[in-house]
C-alpha atoms as a PDB file:
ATOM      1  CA  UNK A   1       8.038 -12.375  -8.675  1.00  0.00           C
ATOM      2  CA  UNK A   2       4.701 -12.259  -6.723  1.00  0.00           C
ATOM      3  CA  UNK A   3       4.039 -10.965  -3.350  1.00  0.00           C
ATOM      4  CA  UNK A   4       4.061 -14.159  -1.329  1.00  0.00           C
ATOM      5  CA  UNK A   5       0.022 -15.056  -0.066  1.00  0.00           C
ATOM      6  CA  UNK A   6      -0.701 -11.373  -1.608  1.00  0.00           C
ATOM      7  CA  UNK A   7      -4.316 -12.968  -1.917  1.00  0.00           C
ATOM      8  CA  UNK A   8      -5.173 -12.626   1.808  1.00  0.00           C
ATOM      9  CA  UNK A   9      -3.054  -8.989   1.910  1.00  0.00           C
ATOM     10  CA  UNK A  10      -3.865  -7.422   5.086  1.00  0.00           C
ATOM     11  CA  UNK A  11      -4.574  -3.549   4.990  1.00  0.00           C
ATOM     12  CA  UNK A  12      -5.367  -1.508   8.350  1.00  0.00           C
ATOM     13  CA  UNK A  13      -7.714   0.824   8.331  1.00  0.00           C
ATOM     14  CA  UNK A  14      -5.755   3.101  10.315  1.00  0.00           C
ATOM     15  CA  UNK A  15      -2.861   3.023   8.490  1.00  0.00           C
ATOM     16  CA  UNK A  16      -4.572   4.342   5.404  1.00  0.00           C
ATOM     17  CA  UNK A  17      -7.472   6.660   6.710  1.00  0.00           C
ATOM     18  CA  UNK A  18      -4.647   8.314   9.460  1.00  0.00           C
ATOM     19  CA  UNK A  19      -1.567   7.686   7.697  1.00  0.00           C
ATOM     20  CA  UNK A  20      -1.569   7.414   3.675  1.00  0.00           C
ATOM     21  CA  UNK A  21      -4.534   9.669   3.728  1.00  0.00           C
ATOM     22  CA  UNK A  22      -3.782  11.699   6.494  1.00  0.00           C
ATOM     23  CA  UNK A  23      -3.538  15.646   6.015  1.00  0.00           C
ATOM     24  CA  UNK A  24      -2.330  16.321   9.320  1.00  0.00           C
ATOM     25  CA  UNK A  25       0.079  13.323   9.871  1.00  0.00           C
ATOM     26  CA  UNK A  26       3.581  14.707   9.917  1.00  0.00           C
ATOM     27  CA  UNK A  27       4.952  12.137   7.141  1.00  0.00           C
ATOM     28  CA  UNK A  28       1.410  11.188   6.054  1.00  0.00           C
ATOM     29  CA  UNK A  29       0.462  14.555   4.819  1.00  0.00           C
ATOM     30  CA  UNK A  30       2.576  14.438   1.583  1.00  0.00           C
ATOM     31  CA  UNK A  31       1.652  10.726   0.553  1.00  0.00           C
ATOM     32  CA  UNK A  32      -2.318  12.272   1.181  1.00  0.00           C
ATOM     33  CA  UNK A  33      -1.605  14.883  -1.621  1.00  0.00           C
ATOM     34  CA  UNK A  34      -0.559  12.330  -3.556  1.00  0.00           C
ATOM     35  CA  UNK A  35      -3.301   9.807  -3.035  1.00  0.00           C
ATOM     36  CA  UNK A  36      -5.917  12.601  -3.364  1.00  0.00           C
ATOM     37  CA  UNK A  37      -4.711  13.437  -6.519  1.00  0.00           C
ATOM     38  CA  UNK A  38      -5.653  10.269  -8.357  1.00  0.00           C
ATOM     39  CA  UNK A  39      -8.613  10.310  -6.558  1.00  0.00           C
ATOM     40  CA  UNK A  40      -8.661   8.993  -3.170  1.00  0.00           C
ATOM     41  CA  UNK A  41     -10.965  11.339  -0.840  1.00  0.00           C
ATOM     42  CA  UNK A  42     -10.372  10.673   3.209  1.00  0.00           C
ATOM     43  CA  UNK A  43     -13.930   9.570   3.594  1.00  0.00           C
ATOM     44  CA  UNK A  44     -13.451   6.903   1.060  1.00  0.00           C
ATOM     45  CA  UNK A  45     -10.529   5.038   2.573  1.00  0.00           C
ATOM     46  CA  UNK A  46     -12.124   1.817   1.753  1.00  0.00           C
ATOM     47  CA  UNK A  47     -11.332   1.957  -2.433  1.00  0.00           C
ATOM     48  CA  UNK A  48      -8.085   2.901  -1.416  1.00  0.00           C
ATOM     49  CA  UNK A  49      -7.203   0.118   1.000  1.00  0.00           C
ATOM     50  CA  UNK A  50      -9.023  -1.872  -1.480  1.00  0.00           C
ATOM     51  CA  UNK A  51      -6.641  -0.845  -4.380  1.00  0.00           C
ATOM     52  CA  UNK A  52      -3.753  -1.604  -2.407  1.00  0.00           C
ATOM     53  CA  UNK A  53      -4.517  -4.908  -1.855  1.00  0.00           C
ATOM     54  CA  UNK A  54      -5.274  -5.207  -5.406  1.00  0.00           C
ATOM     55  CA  UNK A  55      -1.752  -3.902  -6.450  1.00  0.00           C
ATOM     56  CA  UNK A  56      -0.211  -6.411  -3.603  1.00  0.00           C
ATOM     57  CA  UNK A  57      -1.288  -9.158  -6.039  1.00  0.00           C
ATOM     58  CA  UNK A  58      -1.103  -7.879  -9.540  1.00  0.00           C
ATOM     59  CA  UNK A  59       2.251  -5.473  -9.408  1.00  0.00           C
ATOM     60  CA  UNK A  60       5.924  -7.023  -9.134  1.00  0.00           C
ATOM     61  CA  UNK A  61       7.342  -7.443  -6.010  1.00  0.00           C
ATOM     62  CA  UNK A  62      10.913  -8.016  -4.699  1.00  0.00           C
ATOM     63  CA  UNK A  63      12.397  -8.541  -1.757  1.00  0.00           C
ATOM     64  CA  UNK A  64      13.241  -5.600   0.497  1.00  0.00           C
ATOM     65  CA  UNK A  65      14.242  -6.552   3.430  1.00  0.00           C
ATOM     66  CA  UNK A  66      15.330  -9.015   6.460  1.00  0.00           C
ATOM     67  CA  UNK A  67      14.771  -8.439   9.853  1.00  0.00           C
ATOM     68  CA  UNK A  68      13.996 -10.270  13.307  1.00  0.00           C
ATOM     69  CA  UNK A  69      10.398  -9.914  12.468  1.00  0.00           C
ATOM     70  CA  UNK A  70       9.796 -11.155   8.973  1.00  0.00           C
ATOM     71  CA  UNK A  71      10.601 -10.142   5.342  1.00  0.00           C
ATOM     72  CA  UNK A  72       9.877  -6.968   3.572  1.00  0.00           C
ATOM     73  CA  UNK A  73       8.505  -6.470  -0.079  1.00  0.00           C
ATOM     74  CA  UNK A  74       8.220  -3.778  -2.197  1.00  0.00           C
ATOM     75  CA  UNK A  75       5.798  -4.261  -5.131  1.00  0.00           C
ATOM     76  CA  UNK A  76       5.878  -1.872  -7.854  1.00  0.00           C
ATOM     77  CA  UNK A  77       2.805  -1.246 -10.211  1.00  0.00           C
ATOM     78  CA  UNK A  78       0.512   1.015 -11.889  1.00  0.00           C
ATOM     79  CA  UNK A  79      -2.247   2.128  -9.515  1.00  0.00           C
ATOM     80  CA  UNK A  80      -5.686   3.580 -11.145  1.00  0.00           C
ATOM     81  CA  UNK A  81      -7.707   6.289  -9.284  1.00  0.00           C
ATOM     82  CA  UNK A  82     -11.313   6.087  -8.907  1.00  0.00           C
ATOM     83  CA  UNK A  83     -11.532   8.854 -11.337  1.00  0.00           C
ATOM     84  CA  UNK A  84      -9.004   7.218 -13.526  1.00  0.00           C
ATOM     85  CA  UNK A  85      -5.927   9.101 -13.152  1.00  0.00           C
ATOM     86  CA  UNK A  86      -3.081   6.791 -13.345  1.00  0.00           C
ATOM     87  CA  UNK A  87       0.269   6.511 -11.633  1.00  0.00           C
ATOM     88  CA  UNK A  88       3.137   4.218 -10.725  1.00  0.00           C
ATOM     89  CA  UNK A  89       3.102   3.366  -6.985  1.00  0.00           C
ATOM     90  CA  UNK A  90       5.448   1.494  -4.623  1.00  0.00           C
ATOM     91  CA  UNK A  91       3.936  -0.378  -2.447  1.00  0.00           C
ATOM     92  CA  UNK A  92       6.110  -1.766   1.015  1.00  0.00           C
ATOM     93  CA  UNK A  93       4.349  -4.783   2.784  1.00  0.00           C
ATOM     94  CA  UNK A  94       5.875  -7.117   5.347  1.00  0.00           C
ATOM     95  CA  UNK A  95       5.452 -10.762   5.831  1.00  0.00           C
ATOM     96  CA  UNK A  96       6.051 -11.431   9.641  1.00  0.00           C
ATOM     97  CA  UNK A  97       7.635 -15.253  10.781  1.00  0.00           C
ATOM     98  CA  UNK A  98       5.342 -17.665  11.401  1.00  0.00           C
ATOM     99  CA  UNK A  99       1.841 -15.606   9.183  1.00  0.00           C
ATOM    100  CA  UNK A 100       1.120 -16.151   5.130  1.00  0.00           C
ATOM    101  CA  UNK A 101      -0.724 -12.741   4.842  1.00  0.00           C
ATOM    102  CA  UNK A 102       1.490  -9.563   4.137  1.00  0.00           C
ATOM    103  CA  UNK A 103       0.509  -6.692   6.219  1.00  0.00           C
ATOM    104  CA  UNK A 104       0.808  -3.193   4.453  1.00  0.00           C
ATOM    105  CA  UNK A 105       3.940  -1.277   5.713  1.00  0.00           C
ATOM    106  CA  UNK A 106       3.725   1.692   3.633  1.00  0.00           C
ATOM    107  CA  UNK A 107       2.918   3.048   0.039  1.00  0.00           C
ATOM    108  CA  UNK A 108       3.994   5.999  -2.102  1.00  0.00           C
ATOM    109  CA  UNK A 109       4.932   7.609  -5.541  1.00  0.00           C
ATOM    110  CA  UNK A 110       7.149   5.602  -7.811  1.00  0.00           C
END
């Protein structure tokens, strides 16, 4: 299956320059060493939020989760570094009640 309205994916900036790419962020820092690895400097957030919302529409998704706010999805692909280094990522986005764009929960190794 698809990631429901994956087309108009919403990815914070915050969540990927402090969190996903953050070196200091106590959880962050490890996902950072990943994403740096295949390529993903700090000061280039952008291609990686961009990426991400490229995976949201061309990886698998299934459903995570069900809570009060909306419904969880984890989409599983290959993501592709701006250098080219390759690498299966999971990918965690949630679809809150009442929107049609998933918002980006989360992403890491797979």
């Amino acid at each position: 299956m698809k990631l429901p309205g994956a087309e108009s994916a919403i990815v914070d900036e915050q969540k990927v320059r402090e969190y996903l790419l953050g070196e200091s962020h106590p959880v962050g820092r490890f996902k950072a060493a990943f994403f740096t690895s295949l390529g993903y400097p700090t000061a280039d957030w952008e291609v990686l939020a961009r990426d991400l919302a490229t995976h949201s529409v061309e990886g698998e998704a299934s459903e995570a989760d069900r809570n009060d706010y909306g419904t969880k999805y984890e989409v599983r692909g290959i993501l592709e570094g701006p250098k080219g280094k390759r690498a299966q990522v999971v990918s965690v986005w949630i679809l809150l009640d009442g929107e049609a764009a998933p918002r980006l929960v989360t992403a890491y190794p797979g």
